[in-house]
Protein backbone atom coordinates (compact mmCIF):
# COMPACT_ATOMS: atom_id res chain seq x y z
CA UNK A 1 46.54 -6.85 16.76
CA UNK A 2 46.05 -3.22 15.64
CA UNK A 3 46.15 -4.16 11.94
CA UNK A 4 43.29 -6.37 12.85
CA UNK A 5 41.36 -3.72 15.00
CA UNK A 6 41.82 -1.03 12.04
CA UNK A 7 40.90 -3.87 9.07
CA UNK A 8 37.61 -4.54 11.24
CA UNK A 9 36.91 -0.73 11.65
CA UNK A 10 37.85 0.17 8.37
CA UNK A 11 35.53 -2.90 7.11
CA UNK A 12 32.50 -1.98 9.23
CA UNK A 13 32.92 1.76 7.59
CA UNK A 14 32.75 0.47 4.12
CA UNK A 15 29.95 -1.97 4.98
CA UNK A 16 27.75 0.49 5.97
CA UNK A 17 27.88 2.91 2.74
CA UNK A 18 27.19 -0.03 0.67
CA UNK A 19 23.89 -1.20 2.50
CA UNK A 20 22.70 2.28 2.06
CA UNK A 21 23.17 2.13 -1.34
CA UNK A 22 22.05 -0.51 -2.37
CA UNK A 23 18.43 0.44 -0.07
CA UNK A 24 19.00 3.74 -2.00
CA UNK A 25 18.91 1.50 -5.31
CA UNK A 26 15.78 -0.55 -4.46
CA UNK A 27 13.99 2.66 -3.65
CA UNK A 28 14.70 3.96 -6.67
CA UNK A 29 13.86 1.04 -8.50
CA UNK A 30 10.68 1.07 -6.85
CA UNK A 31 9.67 4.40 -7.60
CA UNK A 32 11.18 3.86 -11.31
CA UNK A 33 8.44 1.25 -11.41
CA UNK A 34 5.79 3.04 -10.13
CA UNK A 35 6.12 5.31 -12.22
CA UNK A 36 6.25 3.38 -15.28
CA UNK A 37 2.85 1.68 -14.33
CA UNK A 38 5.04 -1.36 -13.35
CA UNK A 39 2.68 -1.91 -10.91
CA UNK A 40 4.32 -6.33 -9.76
CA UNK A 41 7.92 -5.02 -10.10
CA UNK A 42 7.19 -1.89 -8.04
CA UNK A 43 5.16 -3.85 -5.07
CA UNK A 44 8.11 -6.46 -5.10
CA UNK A 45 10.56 -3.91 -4.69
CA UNK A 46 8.66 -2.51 -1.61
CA UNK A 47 8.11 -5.20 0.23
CA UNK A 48 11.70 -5.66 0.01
CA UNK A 49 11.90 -1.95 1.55
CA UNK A 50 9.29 -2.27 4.59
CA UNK A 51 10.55 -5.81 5.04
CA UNK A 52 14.14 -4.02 6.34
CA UNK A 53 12.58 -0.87 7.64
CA UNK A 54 8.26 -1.07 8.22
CA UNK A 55 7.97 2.34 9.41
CA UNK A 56 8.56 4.39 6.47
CA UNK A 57 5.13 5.95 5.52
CA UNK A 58 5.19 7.17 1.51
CA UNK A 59 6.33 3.21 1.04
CA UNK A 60 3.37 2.20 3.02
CA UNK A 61 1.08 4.59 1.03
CA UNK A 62 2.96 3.45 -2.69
CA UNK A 63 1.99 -0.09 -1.55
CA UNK A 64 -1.47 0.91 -0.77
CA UNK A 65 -2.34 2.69 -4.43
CA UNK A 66 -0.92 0.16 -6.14
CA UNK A 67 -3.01 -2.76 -3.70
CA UNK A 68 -6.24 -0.68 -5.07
CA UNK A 69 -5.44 -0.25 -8.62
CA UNK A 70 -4.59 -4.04 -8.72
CA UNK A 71 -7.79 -4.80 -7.05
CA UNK A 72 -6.70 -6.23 -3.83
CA UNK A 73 -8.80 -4.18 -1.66
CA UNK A 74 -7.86 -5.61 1.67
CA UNK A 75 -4.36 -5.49 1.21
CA UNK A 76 -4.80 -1.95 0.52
CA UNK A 77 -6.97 -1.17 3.50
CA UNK A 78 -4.10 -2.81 5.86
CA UNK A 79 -1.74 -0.81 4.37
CA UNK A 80 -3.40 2.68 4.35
CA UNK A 81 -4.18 1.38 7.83
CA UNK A 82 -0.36 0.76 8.81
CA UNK A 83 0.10 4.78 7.07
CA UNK A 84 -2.76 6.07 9.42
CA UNK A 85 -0.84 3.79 12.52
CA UNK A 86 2.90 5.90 11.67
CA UNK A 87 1.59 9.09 10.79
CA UNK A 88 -2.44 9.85 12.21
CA UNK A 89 -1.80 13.37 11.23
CA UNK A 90 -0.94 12.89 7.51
CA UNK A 91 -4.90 12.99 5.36
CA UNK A 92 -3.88 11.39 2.86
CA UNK A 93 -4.07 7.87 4.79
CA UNK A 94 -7.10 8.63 5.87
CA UNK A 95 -8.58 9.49 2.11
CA UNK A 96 -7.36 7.09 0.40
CA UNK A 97 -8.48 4.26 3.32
CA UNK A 98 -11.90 5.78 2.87
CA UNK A 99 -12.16 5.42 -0.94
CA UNK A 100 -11.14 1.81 -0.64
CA UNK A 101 -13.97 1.15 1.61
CA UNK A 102 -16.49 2.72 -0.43
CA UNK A 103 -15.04 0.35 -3.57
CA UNK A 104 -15.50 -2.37 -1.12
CA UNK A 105 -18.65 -1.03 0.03
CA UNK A 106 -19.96 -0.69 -3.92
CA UNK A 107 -18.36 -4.39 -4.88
CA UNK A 108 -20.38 -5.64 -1.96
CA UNK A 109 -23.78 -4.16 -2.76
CA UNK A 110 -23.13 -4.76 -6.38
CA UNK A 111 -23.29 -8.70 -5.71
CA UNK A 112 -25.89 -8.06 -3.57
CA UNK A 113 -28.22 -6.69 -5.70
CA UNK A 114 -27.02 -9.17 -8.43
CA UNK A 115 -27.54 -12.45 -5.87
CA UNK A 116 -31.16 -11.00 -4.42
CA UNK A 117 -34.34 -11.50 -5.56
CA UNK A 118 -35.83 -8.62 -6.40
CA UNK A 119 -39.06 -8.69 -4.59
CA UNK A 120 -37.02 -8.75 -1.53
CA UNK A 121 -37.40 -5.80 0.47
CA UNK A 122 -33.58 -5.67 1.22
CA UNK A 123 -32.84 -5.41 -2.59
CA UNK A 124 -34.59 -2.14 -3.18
CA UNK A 125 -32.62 -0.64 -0.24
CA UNK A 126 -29.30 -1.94 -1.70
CA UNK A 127 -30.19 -0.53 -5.14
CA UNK A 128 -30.86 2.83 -3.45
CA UNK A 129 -27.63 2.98 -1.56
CA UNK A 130 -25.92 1.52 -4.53
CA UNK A 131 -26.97 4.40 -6.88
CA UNK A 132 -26.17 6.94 -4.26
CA UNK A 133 -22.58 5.91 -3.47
CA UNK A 134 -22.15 5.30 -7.72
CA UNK A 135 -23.66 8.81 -8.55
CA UNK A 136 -21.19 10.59 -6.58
């Protein structure tokens, strides 16, 4: 009965080392590529990460950049929001939420202005606003 009780324990030991790594490897696979501009390999890999553990922040943020600089704005606003949600007092949320609003903000008045008719007096307003947030 002891044998069994120590080949449990001693199994439960080496399980846990082994998880670890292999989260270790995904995270480093991840970031691998990131880095390497593999922008579908690196969002696969985490999702596999905040699938296991949702509350780590940088993964949250990774997923966010690479949400805007595949275009899919909303998916990067709820996940710069989940970044702002773990850590408020971190800026860098909070920056990079408010960029991908004003994208949203210019894609939004840019088919505005291109849908309106031009003698409308809402389309001169959107062209204003449009300019300003371009310009800057």
């Amino acid at each position: 009965m002891m044998a069994i009780g120590m080949a449990l324990l001693i199994a439960g030991c080496s399980s846990a080392p082994a998880k670890k790594t292999l989260d270790t490897d995904i995270l480093l696979k991840a970031d691998q590529a990131y880095r390497q501009g593999r922008l579908v390999d690196a969002e696969a890999y985490y999702l596999k990460i905040v699938d296991k553990n949702p509350t780590l922040y940088e993964t949250w943020f990774r997923l966010g950049n690479i949400y805007v600089r595949t275009g899919q704005l909303d998916a990067a606003i709820r996940a710069f929001e989940k970044c702002i949600q773990l850590s408020p007092e971190k800026s860098k949320g909070w920056n990079n939420m408010a960029l991908t609003r004003i994208r949203q903000a210019i894609s939004t008045l840019e088919e505005g202005v291109g849908m309106s008719d031009a003698s409308d007096p809402g389309y001169q307003q959107m062209s204003k606003l449009l300019s300003k947030l371009v310009s800057k």
